[in-house]
C-alpha atoms as a PDB file:
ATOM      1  CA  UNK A   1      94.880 221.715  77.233  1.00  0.00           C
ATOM      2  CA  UNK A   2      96.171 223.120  73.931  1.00  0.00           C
ATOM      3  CA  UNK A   3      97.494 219.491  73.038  1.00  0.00           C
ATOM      4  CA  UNK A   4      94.622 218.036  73.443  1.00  0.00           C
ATOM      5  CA  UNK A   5      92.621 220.179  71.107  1.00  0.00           C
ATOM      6  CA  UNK A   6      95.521 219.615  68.363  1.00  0.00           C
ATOM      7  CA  UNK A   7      95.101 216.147  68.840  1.00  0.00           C
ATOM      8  CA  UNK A   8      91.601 215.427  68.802  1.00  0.00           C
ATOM      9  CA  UNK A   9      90.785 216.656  65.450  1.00  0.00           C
ATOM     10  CA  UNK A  10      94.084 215.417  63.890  1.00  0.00           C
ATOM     11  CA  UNK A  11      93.320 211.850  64.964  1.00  0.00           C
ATOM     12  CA  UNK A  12      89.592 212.049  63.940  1.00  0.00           C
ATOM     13  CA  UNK A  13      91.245 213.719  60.520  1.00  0.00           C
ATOM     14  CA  UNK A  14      93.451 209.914  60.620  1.00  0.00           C
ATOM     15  CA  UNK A  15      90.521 207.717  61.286  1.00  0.00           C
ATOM     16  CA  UNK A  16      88.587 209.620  58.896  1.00  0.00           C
ATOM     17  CA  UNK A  17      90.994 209.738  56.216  1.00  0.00           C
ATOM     18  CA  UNK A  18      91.360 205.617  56.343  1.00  0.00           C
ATOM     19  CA  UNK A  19      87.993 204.824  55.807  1.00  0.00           C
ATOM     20  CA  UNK A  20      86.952 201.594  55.482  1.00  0.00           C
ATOM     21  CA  UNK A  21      88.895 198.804  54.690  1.00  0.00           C
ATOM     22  CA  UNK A  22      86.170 197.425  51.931  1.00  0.00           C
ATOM     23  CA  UNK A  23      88.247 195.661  48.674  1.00  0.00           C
ATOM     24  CA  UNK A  24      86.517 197.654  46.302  1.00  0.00           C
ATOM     25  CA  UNK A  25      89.313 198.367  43.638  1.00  0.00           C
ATOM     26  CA  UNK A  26      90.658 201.669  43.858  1.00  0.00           C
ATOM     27  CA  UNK A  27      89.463 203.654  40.384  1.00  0.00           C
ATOM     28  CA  UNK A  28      87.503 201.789  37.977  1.00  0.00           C
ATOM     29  CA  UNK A  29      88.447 202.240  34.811  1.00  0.00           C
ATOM     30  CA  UNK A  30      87.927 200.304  30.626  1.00  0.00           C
ATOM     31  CA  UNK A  31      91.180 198.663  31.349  1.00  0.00           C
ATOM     32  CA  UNK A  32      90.218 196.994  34.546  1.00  0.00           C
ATOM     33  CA  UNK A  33      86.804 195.881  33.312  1.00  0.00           C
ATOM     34  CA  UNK A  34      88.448 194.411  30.134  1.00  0.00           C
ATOM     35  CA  UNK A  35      87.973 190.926  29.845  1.00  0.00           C
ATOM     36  CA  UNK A  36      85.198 188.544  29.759  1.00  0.00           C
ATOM     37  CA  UNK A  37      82.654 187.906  32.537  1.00  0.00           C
ATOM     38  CA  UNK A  38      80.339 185.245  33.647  1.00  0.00           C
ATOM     39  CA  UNK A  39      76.485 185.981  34.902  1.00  0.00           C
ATOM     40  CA  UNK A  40      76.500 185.063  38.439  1.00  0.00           C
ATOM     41  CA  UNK A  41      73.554 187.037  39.369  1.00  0.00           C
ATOM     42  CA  UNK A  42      70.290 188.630  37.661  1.00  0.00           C
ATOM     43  CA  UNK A  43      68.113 189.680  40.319  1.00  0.00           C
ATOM     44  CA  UNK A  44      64.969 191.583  39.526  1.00  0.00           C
ATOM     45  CA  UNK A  45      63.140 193.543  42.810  1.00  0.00           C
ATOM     46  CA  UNK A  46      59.491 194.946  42.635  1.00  0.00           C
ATOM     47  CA  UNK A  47      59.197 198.628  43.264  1.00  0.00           C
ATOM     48  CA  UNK A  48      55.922 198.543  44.754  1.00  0.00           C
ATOM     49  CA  UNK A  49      57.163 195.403  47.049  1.00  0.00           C
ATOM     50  CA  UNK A  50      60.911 195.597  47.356  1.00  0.00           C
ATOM     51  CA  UNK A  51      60.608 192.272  49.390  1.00  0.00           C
ATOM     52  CA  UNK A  52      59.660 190.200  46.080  1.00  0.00           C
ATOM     53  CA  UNK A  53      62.994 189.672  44.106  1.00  0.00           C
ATOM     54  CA  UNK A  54      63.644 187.206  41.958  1.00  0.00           C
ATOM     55  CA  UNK A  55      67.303 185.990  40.831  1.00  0.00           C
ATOM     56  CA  UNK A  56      66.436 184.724  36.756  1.00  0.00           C
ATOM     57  CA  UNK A  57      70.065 182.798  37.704  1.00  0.00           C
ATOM     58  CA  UNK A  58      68.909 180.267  40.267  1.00  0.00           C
ATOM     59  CA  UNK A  59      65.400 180.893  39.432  1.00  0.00           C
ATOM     60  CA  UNK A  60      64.971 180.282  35.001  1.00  0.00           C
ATOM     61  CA  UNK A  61      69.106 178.809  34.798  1.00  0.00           C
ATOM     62  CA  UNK A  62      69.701 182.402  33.220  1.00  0.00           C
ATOM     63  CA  UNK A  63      73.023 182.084  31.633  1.00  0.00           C
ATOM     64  CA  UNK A  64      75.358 184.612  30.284  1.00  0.00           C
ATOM     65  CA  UNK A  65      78.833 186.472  30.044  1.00  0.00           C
ATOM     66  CA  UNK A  66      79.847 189.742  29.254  1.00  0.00           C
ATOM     67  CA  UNK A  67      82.742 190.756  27.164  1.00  0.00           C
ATOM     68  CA  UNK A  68      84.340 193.988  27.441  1.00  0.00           C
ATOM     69  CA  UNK A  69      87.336 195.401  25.395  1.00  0.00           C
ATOM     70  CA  UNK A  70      89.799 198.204  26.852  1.00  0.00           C
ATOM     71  CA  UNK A  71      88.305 200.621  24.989  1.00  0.00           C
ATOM     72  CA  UNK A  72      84.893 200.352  25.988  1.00  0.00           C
ATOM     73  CA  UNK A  73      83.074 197.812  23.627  1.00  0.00           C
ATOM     74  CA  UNK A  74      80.952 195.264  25.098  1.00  0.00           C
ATOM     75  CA  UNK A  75      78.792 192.411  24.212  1.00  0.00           C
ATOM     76  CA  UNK A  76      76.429 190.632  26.641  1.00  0.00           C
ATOM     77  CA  UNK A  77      74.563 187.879  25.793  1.00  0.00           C
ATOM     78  CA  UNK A  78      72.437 186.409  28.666  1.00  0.00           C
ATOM     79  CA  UNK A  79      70.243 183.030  28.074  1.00  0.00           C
ATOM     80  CA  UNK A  80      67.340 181.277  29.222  1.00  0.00           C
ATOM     81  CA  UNK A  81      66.238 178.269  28.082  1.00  0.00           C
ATOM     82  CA  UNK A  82      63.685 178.863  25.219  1.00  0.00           C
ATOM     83  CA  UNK A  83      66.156 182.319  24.251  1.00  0.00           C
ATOM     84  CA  UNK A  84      66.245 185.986  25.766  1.00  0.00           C
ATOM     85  CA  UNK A  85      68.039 188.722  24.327  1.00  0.00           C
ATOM     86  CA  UNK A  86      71.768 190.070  23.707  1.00  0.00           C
ATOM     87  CA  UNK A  87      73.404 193.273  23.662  1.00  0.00           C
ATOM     88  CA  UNK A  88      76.332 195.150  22.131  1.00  0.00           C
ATOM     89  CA  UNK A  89      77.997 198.887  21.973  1.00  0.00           C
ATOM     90  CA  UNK A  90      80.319 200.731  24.385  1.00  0.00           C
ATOM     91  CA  UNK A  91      80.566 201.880  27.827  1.00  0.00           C
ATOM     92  CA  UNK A  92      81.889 204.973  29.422  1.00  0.00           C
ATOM     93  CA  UNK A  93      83.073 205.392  33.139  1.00  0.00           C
ATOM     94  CA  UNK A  94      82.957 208.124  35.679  1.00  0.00           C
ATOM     95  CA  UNK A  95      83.717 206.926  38.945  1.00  0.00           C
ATOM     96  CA  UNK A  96      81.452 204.000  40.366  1.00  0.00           C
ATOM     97  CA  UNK A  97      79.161 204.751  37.200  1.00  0.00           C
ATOM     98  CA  UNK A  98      78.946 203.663  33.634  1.00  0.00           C
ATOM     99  CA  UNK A  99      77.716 205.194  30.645  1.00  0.00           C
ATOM    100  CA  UNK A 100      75.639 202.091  29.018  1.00  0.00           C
ATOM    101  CA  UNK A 101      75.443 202.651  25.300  1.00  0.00           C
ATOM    102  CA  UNK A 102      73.776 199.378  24.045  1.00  0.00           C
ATOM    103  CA  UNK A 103      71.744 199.023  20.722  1.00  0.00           C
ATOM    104  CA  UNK A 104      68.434 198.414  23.418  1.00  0.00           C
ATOM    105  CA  UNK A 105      69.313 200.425  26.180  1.00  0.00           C
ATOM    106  CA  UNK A 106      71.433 203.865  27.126  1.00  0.00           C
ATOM    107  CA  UNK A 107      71.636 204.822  30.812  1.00  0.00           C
ATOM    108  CA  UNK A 108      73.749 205.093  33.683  1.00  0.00           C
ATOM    109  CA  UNK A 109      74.378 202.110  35.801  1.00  0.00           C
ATOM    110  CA  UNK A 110      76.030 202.141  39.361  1.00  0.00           C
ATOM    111  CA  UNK A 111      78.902 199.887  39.228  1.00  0.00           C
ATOM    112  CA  UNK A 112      81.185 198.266  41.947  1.00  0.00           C
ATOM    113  CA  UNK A 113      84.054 196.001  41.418  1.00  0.00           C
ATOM    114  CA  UNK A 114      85.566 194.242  44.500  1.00  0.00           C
ATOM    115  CA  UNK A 115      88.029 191.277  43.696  1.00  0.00           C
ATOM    116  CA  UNK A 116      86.673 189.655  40.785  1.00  0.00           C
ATOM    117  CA  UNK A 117      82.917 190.290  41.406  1.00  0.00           C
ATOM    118  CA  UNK A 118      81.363 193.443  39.393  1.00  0.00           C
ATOM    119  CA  UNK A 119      77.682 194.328  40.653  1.00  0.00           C
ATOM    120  CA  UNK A 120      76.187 196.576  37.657  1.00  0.00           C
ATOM    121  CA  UNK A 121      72.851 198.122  39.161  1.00  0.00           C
ATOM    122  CA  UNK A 122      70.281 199.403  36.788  1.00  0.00           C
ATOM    123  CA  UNK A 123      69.135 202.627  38.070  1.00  0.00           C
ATOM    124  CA  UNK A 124      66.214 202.924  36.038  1.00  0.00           C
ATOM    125  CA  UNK A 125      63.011 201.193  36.739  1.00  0.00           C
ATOM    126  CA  UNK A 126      61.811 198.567  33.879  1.00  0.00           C
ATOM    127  CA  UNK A 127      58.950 196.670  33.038  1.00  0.00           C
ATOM    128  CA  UNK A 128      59.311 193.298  33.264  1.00  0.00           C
ATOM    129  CA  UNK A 129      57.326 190.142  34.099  1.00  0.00           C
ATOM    130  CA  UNK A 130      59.281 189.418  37.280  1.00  0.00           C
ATOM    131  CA  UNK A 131      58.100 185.666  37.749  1.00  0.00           C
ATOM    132  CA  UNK A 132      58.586 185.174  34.009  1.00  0.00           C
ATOM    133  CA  UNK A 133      54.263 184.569  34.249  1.00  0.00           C
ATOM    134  CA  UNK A 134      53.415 187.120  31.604  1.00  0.00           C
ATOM    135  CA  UNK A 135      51.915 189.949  34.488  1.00  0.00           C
ATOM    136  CA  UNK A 136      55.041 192.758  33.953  1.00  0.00           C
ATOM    137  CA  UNK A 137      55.154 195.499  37.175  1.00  0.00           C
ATOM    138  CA  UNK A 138      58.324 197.709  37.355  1.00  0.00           C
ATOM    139  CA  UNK A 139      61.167 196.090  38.577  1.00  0.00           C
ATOM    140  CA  UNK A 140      64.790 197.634  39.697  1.00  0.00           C
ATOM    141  CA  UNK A 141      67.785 195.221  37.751  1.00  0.00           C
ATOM    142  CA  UNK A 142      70.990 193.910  40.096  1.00  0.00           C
ATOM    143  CA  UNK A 143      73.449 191.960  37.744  1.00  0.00           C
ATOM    144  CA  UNK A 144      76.945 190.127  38.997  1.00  0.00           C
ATOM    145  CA  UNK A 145      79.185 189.134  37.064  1.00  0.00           C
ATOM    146  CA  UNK A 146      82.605 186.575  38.316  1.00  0.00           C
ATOM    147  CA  UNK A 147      86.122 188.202  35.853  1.00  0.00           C
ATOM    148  CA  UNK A 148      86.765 184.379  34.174  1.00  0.00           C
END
């Protein structure tokens, strides 16, 4: 009976201490975020109705990359047709999260790199016209980006 108490919790302590096999790389850091990336994604999501996203990629032809040095400086420069803004300063990691230190806008975003896809997710709300028809609500941001 003594065995199997032993070997019970050491084999839950096993499982446990596998986790999942998810590709997620295994500490982000500047170095293996340095390079340049291409806007994949650009998905906006209503707070009041979480159901109404809209991807500005396959929705407006939103086009973009981000550039990011091994010491933290980054450019992004997404672009609709008709123009939309750009971006530049330096970013600072801890963990799955990055410092964002842009000339428009200094916050936290979640981050998660698996293979050679990096999901940045805006943790703030913002207001933005959502449908791009002028009526702005607050909106949660989802960008992916594909390492070129």
């Amino acid at each position: 009976m003594t065995a199997k108490r032993v070997v019970l919790p050491l084999g839950l302590t096993l499982l446990l201490a596998c986790g999942n096999s998810d590709p997620v790389s295994p500490q982000m850091d500047l170095t293996t975020l340095a390079g340049t990336w291409s806007l994949t994604g650009w998905q906006y999501t209503s707070v009041a109705h979480p159901t109404d996203r809209v991807d500005w990629v396959s929705s407006f032809n939103l086009t973009g990359s981000l550039s990011v040095t091994s010491d933290g400086a980054f450019t992004i420069a997404p672009a609709l047709p008709g123009g939309f803004g750009s971006d530049f300063g330096s970013l600072t990691m801890d963990a799955d999260s990055i410092y964002w230190d842009g000339e428009n806008d200094e916050q936290w975003v979640g981050a998660t790199l698996k293979g050679s896809m990096l999901t940045l997710d805006w943790r703030e709300v913002e207001f933005v016209a959502l449908h791009r028809d002028g009526v702005p609500q607050d909106v949660r941001l989802v960008v992916t980006l594909r390492r070129q």
